[in-house]
Every structure is written in C-alpha cells, then in structure tokens.
N, C-alpha and C. Protein backbone atom coordinates (compact mmCIF):
# COMPACT_ATOMS: atom_id res chain seq x y z
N UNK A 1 30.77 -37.55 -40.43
CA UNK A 1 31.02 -36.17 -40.02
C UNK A 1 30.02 -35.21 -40.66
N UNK A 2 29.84 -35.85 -41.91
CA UNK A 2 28.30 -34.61 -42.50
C UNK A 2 27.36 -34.78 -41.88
N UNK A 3 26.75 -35.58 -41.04
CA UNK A 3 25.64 -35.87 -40.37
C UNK A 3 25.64 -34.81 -39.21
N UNK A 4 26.77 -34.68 -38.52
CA UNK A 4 27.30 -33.80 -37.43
C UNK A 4 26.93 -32.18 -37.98
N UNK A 5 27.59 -32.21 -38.98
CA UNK A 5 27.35 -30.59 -39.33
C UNK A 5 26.09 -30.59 -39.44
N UNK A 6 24.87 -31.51 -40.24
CA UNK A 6 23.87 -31.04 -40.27
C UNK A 6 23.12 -31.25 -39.33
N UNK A 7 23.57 -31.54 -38.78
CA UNK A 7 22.48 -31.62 -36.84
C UNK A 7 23.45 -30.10 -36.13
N UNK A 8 24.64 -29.75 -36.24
CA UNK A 8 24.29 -28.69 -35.92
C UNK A 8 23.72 -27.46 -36.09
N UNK A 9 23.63 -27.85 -37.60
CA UNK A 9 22.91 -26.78 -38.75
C UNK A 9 21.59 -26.45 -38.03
N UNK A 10 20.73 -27.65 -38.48
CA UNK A 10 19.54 -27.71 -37.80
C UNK A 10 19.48 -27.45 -36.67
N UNK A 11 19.81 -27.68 -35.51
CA UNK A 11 20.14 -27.71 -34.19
C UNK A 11 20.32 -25.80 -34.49
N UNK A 12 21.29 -24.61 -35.47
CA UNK A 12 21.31 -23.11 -35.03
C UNK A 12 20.11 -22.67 -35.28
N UNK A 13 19.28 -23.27 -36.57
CA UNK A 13 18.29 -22.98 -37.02
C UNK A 13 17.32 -22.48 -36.23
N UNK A 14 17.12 -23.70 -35.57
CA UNK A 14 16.20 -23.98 -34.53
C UNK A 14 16.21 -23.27 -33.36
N UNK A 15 17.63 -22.89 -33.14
CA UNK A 15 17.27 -22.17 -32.00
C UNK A 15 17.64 -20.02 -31.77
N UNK A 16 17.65 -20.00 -33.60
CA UNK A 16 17.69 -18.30 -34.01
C UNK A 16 16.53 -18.60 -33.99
N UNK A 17 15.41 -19.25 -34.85
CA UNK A 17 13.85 -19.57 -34.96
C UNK A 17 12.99 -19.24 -33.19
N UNK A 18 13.87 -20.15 -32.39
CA UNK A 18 13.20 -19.87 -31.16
C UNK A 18 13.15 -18.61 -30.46
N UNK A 19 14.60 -17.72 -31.00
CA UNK A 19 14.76 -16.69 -29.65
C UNK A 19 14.47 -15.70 -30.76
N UNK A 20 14.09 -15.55 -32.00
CA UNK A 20 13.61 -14.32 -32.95
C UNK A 20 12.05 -14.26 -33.41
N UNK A 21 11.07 -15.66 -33.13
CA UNK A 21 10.12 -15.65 -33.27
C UNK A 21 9.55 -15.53 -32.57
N UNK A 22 8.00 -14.19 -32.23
CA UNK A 22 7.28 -14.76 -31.32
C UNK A 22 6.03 -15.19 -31.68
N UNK A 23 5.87 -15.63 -32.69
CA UNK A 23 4.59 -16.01 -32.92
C UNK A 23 4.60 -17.68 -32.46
N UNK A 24 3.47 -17.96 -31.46
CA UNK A 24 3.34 -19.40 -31.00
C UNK A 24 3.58 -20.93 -31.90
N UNK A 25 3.14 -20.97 -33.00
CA UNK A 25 3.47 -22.14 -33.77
C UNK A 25 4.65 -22.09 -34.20
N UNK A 26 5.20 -20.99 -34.62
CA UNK A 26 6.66 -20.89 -35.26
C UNK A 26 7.36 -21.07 -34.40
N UNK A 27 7.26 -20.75 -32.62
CA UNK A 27 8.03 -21.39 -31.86
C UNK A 27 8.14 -22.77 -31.69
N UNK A 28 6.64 -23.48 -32.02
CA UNK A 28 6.61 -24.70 -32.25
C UNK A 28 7.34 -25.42 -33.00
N UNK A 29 7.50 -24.73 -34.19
CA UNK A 29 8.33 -25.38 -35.06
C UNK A 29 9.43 -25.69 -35.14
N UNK A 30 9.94 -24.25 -34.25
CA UNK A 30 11.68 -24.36 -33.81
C UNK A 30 12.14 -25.28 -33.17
N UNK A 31 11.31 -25.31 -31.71
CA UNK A 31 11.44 -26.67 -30.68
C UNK A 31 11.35 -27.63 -31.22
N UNK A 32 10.55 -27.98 -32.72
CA UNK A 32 10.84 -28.89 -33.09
C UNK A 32 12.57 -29.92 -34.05
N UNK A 33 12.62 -28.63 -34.62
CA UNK A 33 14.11 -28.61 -35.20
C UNK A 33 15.32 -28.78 -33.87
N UNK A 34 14.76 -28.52 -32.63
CA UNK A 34 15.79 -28.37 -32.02
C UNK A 34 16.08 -30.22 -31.57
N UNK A 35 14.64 -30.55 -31.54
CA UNK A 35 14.59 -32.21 -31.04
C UNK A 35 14.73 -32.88 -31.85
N UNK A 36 15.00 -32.31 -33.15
CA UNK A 36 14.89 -33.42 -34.62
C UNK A 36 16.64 -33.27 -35.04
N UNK A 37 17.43 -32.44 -34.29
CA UNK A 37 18.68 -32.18 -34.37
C UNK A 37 19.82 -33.00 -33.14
N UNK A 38 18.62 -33.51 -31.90
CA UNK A 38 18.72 -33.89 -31.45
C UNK A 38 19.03 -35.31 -31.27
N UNK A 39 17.94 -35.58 -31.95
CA UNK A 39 17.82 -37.24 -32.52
C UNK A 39 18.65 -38.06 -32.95
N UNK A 40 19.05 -36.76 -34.22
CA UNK A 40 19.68 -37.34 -35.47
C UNK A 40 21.09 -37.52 -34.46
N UNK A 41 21.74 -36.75 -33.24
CA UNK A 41 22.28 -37.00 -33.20
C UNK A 41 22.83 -38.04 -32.10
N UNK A 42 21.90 -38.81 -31.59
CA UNK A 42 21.83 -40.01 -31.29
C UNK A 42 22.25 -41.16 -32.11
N UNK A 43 20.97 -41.21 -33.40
CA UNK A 43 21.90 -42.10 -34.76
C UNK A 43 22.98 -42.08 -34.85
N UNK A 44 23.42 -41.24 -35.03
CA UNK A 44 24.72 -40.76 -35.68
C UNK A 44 26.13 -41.27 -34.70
N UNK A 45 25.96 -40.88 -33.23
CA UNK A 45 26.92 -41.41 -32.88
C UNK A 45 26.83 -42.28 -32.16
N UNK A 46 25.59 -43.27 -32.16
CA UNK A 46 25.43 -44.75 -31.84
C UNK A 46 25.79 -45.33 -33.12
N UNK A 47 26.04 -45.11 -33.95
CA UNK A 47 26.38 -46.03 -35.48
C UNK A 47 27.71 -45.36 -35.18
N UNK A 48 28.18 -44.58 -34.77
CA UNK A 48 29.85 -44.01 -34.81
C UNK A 48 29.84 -45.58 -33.54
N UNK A 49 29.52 -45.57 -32.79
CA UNK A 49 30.02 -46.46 -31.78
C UNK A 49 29.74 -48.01 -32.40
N UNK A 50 28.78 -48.10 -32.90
CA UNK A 50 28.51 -49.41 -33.50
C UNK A 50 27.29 -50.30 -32.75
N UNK A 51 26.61 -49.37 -32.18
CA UNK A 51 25.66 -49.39 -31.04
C UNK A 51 24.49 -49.65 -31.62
N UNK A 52 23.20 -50.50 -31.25
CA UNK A 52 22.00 -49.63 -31.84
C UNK A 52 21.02 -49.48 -30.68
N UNK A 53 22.03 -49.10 -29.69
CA UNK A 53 21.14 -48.24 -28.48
C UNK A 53 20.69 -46.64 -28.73
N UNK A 54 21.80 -45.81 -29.95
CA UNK A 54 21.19 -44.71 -30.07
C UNK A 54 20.08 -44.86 -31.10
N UNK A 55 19.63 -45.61 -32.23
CA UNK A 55 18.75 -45.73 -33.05
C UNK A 55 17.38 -46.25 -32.05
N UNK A 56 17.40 -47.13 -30.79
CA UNK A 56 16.48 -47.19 -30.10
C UNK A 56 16.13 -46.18 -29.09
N UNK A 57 17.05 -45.28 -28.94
CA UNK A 57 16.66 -44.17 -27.98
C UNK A 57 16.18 -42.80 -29.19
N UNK A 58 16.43 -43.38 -30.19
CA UNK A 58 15.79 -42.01 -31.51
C UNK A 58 14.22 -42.47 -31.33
N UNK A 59 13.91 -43.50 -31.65
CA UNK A 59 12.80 -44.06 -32.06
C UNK A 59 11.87 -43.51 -30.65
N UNK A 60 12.36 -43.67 -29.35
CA UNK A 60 11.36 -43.43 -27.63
C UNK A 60 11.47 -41.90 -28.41
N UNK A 61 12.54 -40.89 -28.55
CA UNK A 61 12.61 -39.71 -28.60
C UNK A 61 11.79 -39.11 -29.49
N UNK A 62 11.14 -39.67 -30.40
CA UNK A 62 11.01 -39.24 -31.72
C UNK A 62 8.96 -39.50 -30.98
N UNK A 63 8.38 -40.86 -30.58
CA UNK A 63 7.02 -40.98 -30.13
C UNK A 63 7.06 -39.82 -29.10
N UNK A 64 7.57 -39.91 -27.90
CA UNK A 64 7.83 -38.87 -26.89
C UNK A 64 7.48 -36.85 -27.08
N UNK A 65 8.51 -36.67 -28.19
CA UNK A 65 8.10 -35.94 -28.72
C UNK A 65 6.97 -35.70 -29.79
N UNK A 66 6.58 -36.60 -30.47
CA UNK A 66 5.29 -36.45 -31.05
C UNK A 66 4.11 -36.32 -30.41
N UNK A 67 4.38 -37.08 -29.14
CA UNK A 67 3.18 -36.87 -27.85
C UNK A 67 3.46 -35.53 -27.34
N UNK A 68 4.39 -34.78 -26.97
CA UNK A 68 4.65 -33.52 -26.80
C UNK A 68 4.23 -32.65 -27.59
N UNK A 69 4.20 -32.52 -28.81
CA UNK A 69 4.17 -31.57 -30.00
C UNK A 69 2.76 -31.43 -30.09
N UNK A 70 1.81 -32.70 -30.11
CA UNK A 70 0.16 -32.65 -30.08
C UNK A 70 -0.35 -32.21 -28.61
N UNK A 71 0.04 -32.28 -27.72
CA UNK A 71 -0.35 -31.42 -26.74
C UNK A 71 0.05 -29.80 -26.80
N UNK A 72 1.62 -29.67 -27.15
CA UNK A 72 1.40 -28.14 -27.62
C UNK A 72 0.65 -27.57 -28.47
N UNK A 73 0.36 -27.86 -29.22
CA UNK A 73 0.02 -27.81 -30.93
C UNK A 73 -1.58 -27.38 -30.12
N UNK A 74 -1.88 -28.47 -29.65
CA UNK A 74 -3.54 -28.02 -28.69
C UNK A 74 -3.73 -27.09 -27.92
N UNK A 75 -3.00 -26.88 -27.23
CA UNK A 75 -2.51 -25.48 -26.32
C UNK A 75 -2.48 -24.46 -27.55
N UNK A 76 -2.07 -24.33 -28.21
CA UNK A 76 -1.84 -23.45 -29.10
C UNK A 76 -2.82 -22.70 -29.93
N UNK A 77 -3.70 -23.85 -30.19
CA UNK A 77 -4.85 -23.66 -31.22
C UNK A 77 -6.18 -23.12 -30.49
N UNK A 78 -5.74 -23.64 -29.01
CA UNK A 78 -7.19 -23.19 -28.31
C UNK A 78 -6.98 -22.02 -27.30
N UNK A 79 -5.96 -21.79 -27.16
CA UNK A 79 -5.49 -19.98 -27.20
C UNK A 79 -6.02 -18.98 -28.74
N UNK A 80 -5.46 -19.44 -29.54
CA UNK A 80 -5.57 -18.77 -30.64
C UNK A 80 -7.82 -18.41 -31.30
N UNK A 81 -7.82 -20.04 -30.54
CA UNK A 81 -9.93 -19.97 -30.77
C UNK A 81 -10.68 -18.92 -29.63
N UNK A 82 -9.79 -19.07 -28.25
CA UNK A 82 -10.31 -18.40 -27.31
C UNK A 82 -10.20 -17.11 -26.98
N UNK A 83 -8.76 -16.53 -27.41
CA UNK A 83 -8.31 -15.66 -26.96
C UNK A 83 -8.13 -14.62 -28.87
N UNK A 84 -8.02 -15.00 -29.59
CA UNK A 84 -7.43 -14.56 -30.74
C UNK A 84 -6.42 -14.03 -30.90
N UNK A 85 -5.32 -14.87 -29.76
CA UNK A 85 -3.62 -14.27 -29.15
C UNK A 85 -3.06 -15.23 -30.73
N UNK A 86 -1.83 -14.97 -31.19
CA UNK A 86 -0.83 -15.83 -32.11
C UNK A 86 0.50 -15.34 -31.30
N UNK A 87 0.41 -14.43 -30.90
CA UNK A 87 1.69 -13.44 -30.13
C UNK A 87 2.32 -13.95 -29.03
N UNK A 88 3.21 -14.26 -28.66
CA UNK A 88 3.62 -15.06 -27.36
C UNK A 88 3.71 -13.82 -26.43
N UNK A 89 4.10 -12.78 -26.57
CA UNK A 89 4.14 -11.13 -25.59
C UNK A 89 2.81 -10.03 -25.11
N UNK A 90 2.27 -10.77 -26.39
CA UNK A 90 0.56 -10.15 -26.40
C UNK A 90 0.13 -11.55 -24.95
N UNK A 91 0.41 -12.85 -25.22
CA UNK A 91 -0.55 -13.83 -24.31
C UNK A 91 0.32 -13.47 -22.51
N UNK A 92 1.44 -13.33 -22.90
CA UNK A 92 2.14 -12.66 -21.36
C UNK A 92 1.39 -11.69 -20.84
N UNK A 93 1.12 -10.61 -21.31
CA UNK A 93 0.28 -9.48 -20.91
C UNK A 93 -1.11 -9.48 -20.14
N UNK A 94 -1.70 -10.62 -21.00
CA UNK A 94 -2.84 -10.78 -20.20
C UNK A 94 -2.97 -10.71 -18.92
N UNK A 95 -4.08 -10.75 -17.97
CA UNK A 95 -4.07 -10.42 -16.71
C UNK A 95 -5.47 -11.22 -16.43
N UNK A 96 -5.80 -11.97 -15.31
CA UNK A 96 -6.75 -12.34 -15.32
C UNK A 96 -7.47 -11.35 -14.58
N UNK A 97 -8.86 -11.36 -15.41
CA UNK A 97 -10.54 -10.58 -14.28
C UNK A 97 -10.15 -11.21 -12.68
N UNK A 98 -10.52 -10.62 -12.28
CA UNK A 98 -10.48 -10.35 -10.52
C UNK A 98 -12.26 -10.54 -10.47
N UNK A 99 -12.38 -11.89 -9.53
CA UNK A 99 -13.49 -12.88 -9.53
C UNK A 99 -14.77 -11.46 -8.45
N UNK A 100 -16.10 -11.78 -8.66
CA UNK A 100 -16.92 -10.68 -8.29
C UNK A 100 -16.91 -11.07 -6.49
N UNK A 101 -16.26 -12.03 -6.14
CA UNK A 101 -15.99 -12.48 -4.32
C UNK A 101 -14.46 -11.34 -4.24
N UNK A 102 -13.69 -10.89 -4.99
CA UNK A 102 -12.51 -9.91 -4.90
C UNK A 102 -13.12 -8.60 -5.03
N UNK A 103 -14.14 -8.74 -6.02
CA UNK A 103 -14.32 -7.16 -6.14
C UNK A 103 -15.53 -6.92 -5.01
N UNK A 104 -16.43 -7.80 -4.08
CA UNK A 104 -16.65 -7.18 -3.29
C UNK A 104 -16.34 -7.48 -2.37
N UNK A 105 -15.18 -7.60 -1.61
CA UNK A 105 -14.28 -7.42 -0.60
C UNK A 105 -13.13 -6.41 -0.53
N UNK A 106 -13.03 -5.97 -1.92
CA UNK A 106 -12.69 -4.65 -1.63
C UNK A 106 -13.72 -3.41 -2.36
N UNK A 107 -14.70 -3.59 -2.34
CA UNK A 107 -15.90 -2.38 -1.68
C UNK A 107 -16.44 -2.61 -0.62
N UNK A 108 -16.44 -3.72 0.35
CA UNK A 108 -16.38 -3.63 1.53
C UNK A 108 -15.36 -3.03 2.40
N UNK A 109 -14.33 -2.89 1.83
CA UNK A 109 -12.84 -2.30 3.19
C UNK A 109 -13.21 -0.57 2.31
C-alpha cells in the first residue's frame, strides 16, 4: 500500500509540474514523473496479483519512454539553438514568414 501512495504522490507532482510550468524541459520533466508513476504502478499491482506480466510491461514502458524522452529532449534543445524560445507561450505565438510566392500574389490583386 506504500508503493500506491507514492505513485500517487509522484503521479500529483507530476502533473501540478505540468499544468504550472511553462518552461519546455520542466515540462519534460513532469511528463516524466507522470510515466515513472505510472510504471511503478504496474510493479506494484502485478506483484499484488502475483503476476510478472506487470514487471514485463514496466521494463517495454520504461525503453518506450526513454525512446520518447530523447526525441523530446531533441525537439527541445533545437528550438531553444534555433529559436532562443525556453517558453512554451512565447513558442505558441510564433507565426510563420509568409513565403515571397504569398507576398507577391498579394501585390498582384
């Protein structure tokens, strides 16, 4: 049952972290707490069952998400090289340039 509380612990953490932060990695981090709260609670109640189908579905969950996290993590870093955004409300805002085939089609009309 302590395992429970602390996966939901982790599990609120994670997700006040998500909806109060906007800086991009710190959201990263949250999503991460939210899948690492996740996990645990696979273990937890595949050993409550006597199973070790949830310890093998931690282990897919756990690579899965590590393959997830390095693709965000890249997304992240090459916003931050290209753009010098960290802000998740600042990178919303953006707007893309309007290509020079848009801008002269409308100085043609």
């Amino acid at each position: 049952m302590d395992y429970i509380i602390l996966s939901i612990t982790i599990l609120s953490i994670g997700v006040v972290g998500l909806v109060t932060k906007h800086d991009l990695i710190k959201m990263l981090i949250a999503i991460e707490m939210i899948t690492a709260a996740a996990t645990m609670n696979f273990v937890v109640f595949g050993s409550l069952m006597e199973e070790s189908l949830g310890q093998a579905f931690s282990i897919l969950a756990l690579s899965v998400d590590a393959c997830v996290t390095a693709v965000a993590l890249a997304l992240a870093i090459s916003i931050y090289k290209k753009l010098n955004i960290r802000n998740l409300r600042d990178l919303s805002e953006i707007q893309e340039e309007p290509s020079k085939q848009e801008n002269q089609a409308v100085e043609e009309d």
